[in-house]
Protein backbone atom coordinates (compact mmCIF):
# COMPACT_ATOMS: atom_id res chain seq x y z
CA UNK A 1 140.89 82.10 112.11
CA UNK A 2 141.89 80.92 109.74
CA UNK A 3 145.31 79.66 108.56
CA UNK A 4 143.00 77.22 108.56
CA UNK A 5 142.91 73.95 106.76
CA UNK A 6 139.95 75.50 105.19
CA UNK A 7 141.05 77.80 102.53
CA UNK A 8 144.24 76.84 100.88
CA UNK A 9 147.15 79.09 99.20
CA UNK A 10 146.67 77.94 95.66
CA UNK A 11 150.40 77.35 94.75
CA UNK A 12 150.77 75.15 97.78
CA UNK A 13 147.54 72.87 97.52
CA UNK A 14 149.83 71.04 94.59
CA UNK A 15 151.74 69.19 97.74
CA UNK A 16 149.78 66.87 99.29
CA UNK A 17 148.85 69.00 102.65
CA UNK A 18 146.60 71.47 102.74
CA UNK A 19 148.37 74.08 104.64
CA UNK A 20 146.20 74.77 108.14
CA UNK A 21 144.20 78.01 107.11
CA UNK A 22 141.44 79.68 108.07
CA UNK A 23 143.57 77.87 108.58
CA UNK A 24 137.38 96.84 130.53
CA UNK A 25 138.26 98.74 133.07
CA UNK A 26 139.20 101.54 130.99
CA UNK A 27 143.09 101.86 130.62
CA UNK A 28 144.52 105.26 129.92
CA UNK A 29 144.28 105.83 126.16
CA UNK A 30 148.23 106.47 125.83
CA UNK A 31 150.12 105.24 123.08
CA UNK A 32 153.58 103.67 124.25
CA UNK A 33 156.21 105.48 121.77
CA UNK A 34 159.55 104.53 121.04
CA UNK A 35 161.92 107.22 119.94
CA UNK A 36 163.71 106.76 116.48
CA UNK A 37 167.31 104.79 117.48
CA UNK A 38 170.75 104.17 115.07
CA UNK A 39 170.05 100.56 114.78
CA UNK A 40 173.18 98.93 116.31
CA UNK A 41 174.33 95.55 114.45
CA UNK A 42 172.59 92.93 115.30
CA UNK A 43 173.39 88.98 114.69
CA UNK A 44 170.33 86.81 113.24
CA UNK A 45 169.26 84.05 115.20
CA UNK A 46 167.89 80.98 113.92
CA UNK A 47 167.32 78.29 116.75
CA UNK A 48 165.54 76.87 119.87
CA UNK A 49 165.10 78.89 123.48
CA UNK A 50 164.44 77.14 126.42
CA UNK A 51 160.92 78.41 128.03
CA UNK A 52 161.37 76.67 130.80
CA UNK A 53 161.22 72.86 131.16
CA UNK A 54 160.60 72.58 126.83
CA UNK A 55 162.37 74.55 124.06
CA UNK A 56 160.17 77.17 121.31
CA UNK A 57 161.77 77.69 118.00
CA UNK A 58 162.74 81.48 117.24
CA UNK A 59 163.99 83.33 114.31
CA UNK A 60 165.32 87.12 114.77
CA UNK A 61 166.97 89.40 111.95
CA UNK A 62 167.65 92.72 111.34
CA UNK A 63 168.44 95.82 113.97
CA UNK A 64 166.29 98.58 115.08
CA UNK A 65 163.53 99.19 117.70
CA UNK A 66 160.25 98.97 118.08
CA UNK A 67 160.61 95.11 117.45
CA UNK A 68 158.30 93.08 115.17
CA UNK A 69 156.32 89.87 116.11
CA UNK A 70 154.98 87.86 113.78
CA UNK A 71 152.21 85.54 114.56
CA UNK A 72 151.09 83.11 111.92
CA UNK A 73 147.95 81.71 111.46
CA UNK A 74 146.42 78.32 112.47
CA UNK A 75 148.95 75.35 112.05
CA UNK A 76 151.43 77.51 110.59
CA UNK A 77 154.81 77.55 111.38
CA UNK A 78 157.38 80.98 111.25
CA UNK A 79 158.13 79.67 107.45
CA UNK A 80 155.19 81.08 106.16
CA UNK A 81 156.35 84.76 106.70
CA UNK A 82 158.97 83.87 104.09
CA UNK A 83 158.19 81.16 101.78
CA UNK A 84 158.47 82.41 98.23
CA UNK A 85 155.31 83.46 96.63
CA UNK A 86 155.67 85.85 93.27
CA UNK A 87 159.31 84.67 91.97
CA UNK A 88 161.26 87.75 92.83
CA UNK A 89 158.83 89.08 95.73
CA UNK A 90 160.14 90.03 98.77
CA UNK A 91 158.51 88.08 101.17
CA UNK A 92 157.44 89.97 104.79
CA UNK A 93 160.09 88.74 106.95
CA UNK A 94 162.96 89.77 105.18
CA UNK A 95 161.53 92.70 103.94
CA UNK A 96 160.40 93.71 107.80
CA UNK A 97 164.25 93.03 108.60
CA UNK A 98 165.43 95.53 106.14
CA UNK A 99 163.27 98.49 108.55
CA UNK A 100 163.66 96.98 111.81
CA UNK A 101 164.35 94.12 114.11
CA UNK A 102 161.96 91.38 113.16
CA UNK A 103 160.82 87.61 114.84
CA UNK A 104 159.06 84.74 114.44
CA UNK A 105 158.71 81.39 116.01
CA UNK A 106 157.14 78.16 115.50
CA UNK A 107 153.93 77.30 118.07
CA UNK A 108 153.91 73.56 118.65
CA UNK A 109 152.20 71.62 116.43
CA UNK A 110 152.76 73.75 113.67
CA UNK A 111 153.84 73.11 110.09
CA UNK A 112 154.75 74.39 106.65
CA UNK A 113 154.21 71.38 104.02
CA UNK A 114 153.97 67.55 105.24
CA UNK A 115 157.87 67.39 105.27
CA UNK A 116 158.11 70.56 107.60
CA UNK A 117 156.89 70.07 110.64
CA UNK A 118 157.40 72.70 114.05
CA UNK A 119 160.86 72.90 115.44
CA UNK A 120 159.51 73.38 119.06
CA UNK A 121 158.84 70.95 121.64
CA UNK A 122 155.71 69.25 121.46
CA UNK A 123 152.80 69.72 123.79
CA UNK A 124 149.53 68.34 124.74
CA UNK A 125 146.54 69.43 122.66
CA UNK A 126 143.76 70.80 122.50
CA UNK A 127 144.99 74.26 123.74
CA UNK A 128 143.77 77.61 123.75
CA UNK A 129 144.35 81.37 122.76
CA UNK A 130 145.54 81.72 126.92
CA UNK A 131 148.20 79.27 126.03
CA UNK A 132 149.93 80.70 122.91
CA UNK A 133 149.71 83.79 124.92
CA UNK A 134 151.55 82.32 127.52
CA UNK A 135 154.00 80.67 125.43
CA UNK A 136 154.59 84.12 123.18
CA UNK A 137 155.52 86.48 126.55
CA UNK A 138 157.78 83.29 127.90
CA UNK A 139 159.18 83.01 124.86
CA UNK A 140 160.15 86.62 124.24
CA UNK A 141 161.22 87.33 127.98
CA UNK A 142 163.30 84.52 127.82
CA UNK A 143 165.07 85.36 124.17
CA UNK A 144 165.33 88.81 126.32
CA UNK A 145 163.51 90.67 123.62
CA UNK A 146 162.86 94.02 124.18
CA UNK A 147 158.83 95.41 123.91
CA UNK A 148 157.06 97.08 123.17
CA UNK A 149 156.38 95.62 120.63
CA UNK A 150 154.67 95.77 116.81
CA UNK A 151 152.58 92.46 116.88
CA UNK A 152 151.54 91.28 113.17
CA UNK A 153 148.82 88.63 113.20
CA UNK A 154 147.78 86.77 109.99
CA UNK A 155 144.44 84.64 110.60
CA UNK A 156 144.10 83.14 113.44
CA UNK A 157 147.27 84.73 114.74
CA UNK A 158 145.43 88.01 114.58
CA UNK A 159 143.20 86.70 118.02
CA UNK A 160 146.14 86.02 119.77
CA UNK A 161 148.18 89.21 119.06
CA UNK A 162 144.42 90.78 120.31
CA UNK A 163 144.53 88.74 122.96
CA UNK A 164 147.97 89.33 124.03
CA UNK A 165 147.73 93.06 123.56
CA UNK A 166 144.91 92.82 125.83
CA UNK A 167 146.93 90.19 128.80
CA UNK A 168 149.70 92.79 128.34
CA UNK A 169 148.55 96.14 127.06
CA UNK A 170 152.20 98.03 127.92
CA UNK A 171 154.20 95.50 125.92
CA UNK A 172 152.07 96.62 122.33
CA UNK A 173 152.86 99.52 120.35
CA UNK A 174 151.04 98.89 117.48
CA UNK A 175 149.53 96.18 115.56
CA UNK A 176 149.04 94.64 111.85
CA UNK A 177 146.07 91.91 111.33
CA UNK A 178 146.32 90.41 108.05
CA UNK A 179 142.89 88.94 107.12
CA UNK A 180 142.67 88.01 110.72
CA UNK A 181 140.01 85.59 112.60
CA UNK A 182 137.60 86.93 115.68
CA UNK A 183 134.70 86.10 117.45
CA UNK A 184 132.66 88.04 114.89
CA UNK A 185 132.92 85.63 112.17
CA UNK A 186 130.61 83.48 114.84
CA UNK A 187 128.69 85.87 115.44
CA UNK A 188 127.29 86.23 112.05
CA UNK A 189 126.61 82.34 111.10
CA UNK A 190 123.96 80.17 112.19
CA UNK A 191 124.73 77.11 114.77
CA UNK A 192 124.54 74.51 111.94
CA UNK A 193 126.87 76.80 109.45
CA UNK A 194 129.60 77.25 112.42
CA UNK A 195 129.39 73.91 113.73
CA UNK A 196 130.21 72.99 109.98
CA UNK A 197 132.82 74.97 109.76
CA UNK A 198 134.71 74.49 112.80
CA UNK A 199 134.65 70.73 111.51
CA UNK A 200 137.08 71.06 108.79
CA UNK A 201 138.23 74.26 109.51
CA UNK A 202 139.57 73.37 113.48
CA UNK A 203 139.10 69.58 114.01
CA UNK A 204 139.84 67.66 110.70
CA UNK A 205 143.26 67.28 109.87
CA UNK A 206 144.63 68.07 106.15
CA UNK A 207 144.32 65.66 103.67
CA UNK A 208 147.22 63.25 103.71
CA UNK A 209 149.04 64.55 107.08
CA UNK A 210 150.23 62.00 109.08
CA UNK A 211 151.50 64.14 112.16
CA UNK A 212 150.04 63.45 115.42
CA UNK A 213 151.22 66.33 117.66
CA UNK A 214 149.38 68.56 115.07
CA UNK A 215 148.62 71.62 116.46
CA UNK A 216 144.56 71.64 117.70
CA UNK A 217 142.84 74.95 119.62
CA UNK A 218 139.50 74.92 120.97
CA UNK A 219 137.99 78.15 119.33
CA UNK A 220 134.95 78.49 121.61
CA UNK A 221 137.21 78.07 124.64
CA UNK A 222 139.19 81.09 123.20
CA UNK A 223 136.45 83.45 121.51
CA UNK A 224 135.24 83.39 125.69
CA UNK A 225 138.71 84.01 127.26
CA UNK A 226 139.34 87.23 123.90
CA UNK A 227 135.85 88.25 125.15
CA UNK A 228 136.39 88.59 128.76
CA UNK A 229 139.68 90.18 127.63
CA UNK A 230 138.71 93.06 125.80
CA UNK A 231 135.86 93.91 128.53
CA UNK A 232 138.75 93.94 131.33
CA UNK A 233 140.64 95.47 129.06
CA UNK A 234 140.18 97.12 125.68
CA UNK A 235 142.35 97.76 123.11
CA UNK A 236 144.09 100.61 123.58
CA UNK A 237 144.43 103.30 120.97
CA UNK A 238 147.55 101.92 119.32
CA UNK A 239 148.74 102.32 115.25
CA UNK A 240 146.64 99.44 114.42
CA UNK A 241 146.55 98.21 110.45
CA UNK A 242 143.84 95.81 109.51
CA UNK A 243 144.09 94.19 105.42
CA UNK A 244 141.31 91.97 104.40
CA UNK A 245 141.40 89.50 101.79
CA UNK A 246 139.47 91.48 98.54
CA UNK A 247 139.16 87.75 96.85
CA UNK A 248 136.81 84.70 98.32
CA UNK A 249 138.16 81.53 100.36
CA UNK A 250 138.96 78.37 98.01
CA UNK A 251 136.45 76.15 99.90
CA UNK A 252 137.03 72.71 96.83
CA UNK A 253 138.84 70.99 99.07
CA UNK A 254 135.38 70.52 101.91
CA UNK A 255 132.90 70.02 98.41
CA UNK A 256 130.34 69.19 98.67
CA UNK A 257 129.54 71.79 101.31
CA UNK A 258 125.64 73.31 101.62
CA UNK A 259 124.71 75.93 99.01
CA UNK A 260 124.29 78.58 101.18
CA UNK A 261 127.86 78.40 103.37
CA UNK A 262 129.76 79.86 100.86
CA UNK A 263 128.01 82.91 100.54
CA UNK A 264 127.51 82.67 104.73
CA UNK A 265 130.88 82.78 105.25
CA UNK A 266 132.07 85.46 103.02
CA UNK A 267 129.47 87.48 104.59
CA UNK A 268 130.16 86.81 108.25
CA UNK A 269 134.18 87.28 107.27
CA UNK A 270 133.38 90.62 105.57
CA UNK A 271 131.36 92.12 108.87
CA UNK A 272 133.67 91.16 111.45
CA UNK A 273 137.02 92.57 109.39
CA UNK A 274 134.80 95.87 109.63
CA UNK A 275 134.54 95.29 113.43
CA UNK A 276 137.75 94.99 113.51
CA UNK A 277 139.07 98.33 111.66
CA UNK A 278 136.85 99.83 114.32
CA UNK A 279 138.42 98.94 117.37
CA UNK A 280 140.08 101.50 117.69
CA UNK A 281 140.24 105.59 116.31
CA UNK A 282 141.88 106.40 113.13
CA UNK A 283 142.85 102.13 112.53
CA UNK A 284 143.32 101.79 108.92
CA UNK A 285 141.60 99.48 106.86
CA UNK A 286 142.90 98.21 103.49
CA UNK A 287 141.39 95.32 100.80
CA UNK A 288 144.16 93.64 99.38
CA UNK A 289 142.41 93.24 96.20
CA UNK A 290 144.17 90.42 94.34
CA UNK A 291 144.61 88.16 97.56
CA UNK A 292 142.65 85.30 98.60
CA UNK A 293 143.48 84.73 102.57
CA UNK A 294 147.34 84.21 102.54
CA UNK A 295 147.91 88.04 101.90
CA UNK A 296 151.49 87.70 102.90
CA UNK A 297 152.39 85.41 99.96
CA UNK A 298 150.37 87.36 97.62
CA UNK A 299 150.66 90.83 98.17
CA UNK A 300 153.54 90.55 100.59
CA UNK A 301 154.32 94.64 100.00
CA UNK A 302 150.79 95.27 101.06
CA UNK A 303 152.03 93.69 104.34
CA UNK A 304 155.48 95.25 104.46
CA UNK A 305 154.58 98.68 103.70
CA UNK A 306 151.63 98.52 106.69
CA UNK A 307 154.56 97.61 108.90
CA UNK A 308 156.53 100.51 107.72
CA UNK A 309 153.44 102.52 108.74
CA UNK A 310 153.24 101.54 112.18
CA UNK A 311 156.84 101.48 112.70
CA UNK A 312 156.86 105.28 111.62
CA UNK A 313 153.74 105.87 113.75
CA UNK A 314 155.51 104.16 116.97
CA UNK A 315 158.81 106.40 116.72
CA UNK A 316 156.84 109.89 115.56
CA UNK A 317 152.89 109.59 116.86
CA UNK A 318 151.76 112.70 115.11
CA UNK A 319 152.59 110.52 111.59
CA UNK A 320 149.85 108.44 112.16
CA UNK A 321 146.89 111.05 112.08
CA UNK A 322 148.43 112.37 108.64
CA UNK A 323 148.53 109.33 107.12
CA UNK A 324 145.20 108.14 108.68
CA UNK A 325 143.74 111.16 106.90
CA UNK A 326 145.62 110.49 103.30
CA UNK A 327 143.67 107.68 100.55
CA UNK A 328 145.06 104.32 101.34
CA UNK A 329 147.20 103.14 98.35
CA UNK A 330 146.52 99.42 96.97
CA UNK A 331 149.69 98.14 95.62
């Protein structure tokens, strides 16, 4: 989950917000391919779509098919697929627009740093994963974006691109989750420990945020509707990429916190990203070894090159199995 207030990117926890971190009946099991296309210019697009009755903030560059989703994590907005990290890096949205078409769009609520707050219309909260799903497929039918598509999922983010994938199994081709949140992490803490941490990991705002249409999601609500999902309907065997964090969450901000949660945590994280990398055959799994949780401002070319992966694997399927049988490289 978390894009969560809970464990910060170090080089932003100098501002005075803490960016939101941590924050089935059987379908055929027949991967949706898109054949390698010229890309055909393509203008960028940097501005607000009506939905229907409120506007959702989208940003599009670059040309080529299959096209690229990116969903960010808990309370964060489309920015943090391209805030700098390492001066000179290439951060994952442009670097995504250099192999293919590539978007990403602000859920309401969301922010960057307390001076950038969401570009979309405000909406009532709490909400749930059923909502941004519902919001995400308005948003791209109405932008008239073509699917299927490559959904990329950092925290948080990563249950709804499950979750969407699931509501709308024909529009995914393939998948990314970087260091992404599920119902396992639940699964593998006592009451007390998750009760604690969906406290100042869900509920409690960041320290010094004044910003009352702050994005808020009922996790419970949504663990039950991404459970029911997957039972209806399962995952189906897409290119899927999963990169977990290889360093532990900053928890200073919540001290003091019990001695054990720490240790609790990094467990429960660690067992459900291995649930995850088995969801379905031949998924990848990679440990971005000098990243905390914010692997796409640390290691952005970890990100960027598992794209390029899946892309290749969505326009030539047999790609995959090769290079789900070659070592994994750790940039």
């Amino acid at each position: 989950m978390h894009s969560f207030n809970l464990f910060l990117w170090k080089s932003l926890a100098a501002t005075a917000l803490f960016l939101a971190l941590i924050a089935c009946g059987k379908r055929a099991q027949v991967q949706p391919t898109v054949p390698p296309v010229t890309p055909a210019p393509q203008p960028d697009f940097a501005g607000l779509v009506n939905i229907g009755g409120r506007k959702m903030y989208l940003e599009c560059r670059g040309a080529g098919s299959p096209i690229v989703i990116l969903e960010s994590g808990y309370r964060n907005d489309a920015d943090i697929w391209s805030v700098q990290g390492e001066p000179g890096a290439t951060m994952v949205l442009p670097g995504v627009s250099a192999i293919t078409r590539v978007s990403a769009y602000d859920r309401p609520g969301t922010i960057l740093d307390n001076t950038h707050f969401s570009r979309s219309d405000p909406v009532a909260m709490p909400r749930t994963a059923r909502d941004v799903v519902t919001d995400l497929h308005a948003l791209l039918h109405a932008a008239n974006i073509p699917g299927p598509y490559v959904l990329v999922g950092h925290s948080l983010g990563g249950l709804f691109v499950r979750l969407y994938a699931s509501t709308y199994p024909d529009n995914v081709a393939g998948m990314v989750l970087v260091d992404a949140f599920s119902e396992w992490v639940r699964d593998g803490m006592t009451s007390d420990q998750w009760t604690l941490y969906k406290r100042f990991g869900f509920k409690d705002p960041p320290p010094g945020l004044v910003y009352k249409d702050l994005e808020t999601i009922d996790v419970d609500i949504s663990f039950d509707q991404m459970t029911k999902a997957k039972t209806v309907h399962p995952l189906r065997s897409i290119s899927l990429v999963v990169i977990s964090k290889g360093l532990p969450f900053d928890l200073s901000p919540w001290q003091p916190l019990p001695a054990d949660f720490p240790g609790a945590l990094e467990s429960a994280w660690k067992a459900a990203q291995e649930k995850l990398a088995a969801l379905v055959p031949n998924a990848r799994h990679i440990v971005a070894t000098k990243s905390s949780h914010y692997v796409q401002i640390e290691q952005p070319a970890l990100v960027i090159e598992a794209v390029r992966q899946v892309i290749g694997a969505v326009r030539a399927p047999p790609s995959w199995t090769v290079l789900s049988a070659s070592p994994t490289p750790t940039p």
